[in-house]
Protein backbone atom coordinates (compact mmCIF):
# COMPACT_ATOMS: atom_id res chain seq x y z
CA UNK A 1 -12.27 21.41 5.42
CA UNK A 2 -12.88 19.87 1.77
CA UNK A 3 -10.40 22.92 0.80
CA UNK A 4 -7.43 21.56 3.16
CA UNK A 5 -8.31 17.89 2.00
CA UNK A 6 -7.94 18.13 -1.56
CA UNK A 7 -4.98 20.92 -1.43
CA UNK A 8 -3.18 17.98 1.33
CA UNK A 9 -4.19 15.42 -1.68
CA UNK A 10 -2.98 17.21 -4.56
CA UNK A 11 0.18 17.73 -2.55
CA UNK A 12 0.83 14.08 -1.60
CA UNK A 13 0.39 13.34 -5.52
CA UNK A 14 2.74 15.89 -7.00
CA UNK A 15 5.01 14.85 -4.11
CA UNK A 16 5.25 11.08 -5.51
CA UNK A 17 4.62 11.82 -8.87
CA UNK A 18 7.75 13.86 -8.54
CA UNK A 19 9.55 10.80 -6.92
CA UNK A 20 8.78 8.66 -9.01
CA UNK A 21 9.99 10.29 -12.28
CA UNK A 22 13.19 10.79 -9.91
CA UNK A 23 13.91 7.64 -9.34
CA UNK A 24 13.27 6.34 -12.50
CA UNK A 25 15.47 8.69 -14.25
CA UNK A 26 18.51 7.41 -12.12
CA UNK A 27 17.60 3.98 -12.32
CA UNK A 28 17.72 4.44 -16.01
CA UNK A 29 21.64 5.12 -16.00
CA UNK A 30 23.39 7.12 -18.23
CA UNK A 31 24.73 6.32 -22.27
CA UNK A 32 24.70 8.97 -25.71
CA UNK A 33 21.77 6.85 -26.52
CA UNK A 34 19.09 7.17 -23.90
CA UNK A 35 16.06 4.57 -23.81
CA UNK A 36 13.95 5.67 -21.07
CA UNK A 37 11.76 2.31 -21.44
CA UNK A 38 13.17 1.22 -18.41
CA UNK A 39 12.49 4.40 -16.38
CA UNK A 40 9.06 4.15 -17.38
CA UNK A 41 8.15 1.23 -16.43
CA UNK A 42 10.26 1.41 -13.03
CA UNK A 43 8.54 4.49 -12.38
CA UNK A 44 5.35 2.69 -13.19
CA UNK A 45 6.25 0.24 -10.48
CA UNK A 46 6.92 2.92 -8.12
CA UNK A 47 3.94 4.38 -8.54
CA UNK A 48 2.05 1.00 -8.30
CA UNK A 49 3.99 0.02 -5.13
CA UNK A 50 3.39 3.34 -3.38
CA UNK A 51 -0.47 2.57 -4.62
CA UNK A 52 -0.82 -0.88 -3.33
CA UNK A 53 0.52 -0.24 -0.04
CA UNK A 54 -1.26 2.67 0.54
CA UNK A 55 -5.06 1.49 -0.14
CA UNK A 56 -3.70 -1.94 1.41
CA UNK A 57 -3.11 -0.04 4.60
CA UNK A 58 -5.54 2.11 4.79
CA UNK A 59 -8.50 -0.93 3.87
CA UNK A 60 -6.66 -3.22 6.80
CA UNK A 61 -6.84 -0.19 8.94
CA UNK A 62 -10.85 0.58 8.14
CA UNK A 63 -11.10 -3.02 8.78
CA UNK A 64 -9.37 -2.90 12.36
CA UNK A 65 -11.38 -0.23 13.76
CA UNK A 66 -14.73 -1.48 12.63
CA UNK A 67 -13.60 -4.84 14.34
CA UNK A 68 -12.29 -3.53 17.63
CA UNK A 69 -15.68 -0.53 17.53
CA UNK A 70 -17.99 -3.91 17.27
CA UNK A 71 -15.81 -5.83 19.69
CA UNK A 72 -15.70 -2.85 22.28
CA UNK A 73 -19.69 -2.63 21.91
CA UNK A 74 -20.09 -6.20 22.39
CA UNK A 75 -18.02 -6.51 25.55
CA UNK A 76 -20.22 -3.42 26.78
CA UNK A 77 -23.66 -4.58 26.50
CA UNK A 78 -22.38 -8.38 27.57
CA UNK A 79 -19.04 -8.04 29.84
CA UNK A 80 -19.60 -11.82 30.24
CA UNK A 81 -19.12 -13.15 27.02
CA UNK A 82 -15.56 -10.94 26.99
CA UNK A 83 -13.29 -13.95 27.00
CA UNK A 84 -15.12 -15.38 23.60
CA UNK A 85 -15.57 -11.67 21.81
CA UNK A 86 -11.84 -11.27 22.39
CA UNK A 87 -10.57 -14.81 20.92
CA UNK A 88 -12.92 -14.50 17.94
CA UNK A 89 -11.87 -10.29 17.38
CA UNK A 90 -8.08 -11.75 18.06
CA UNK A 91 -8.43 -13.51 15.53
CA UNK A 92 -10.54 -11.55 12.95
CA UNK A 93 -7.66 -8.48 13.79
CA UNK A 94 -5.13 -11.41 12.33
CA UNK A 95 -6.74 -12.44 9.65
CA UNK A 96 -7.07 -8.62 8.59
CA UNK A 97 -3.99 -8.15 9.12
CA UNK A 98 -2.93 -10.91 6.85
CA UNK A 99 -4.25 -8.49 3.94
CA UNK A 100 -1.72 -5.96 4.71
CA UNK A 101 1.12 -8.57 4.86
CA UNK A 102 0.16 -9.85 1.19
CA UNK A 103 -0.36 -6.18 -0.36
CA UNK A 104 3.56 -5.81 1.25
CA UNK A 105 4.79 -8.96 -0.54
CA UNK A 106 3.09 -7.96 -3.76
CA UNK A 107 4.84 -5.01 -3.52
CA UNK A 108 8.07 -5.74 -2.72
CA UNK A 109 7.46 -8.53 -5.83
CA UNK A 110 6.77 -5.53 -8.16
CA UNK A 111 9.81 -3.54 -6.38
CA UNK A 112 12.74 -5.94 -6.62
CA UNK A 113 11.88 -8.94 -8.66
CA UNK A 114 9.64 -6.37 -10.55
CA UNK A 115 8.16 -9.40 -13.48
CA UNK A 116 7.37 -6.78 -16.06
CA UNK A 117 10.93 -5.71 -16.75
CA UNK A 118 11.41 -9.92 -17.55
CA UNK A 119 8.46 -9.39 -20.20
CA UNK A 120 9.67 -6.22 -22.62
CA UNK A 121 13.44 -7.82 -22.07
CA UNK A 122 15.16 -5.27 -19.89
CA UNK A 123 16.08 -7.16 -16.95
């Protein structure tokens, strides 16, 4: 199982490594004299994009099921009280999901109005 996990891991990495450098080269354009400053640090942003949405997801979605696995429990052992323990996991699941929102507008920041490029003078 460990085997599968890290060959699946390894895979996903080369696979956006690989993507990255793509995309970076074209986004670079073409001249005689090449300056691949810019594909660097696009292909830095890639890379930190494809980073920052994937732990943001995967934290929000941790998050979620621990929330609903306690909620679920609750309701269980007290099906009373299941009007309360769903407003307060309602809103618990919303605030979580605000997490995943913001980790999707930092990235689309560092995508499109991507600050870094304004900084070394390449925008």
């Amino acid at each position: 199982m460990t085997k599968i996990l890290c060959t699946a891991v390894w895979a996903a990495l080369g696979c956006l490594c690989s993507t990255t450098l793509a995309s970076a080269a074209e986004a670079a354009g073409s001249g005689s004299a090449v300056d691949y400053t810019k594909a660097i640090v696009i292909g830095c942003s890639l890379l930190a994009v494809g980073l920052a949405m994937g732990l943001g997801t995967i934290g929000t979605g941790v998050g979620m099921g621990h929330g609903l696995s306690g909620a679920t429990n609750a309701v269980g052992r007290n099906p009373e009280a299941q009007g309360k323990i769903l407003l307060t996991m309602m809103v618990g699941l919303a605030m979580i999901e605000s997490l995943a929102i913001y980790a999707l507008v930092i990235a689309l920041v560092v995508l499109y109005a991507n600050p870094l490029l304004k900084v070394i003078g390449l925008s």
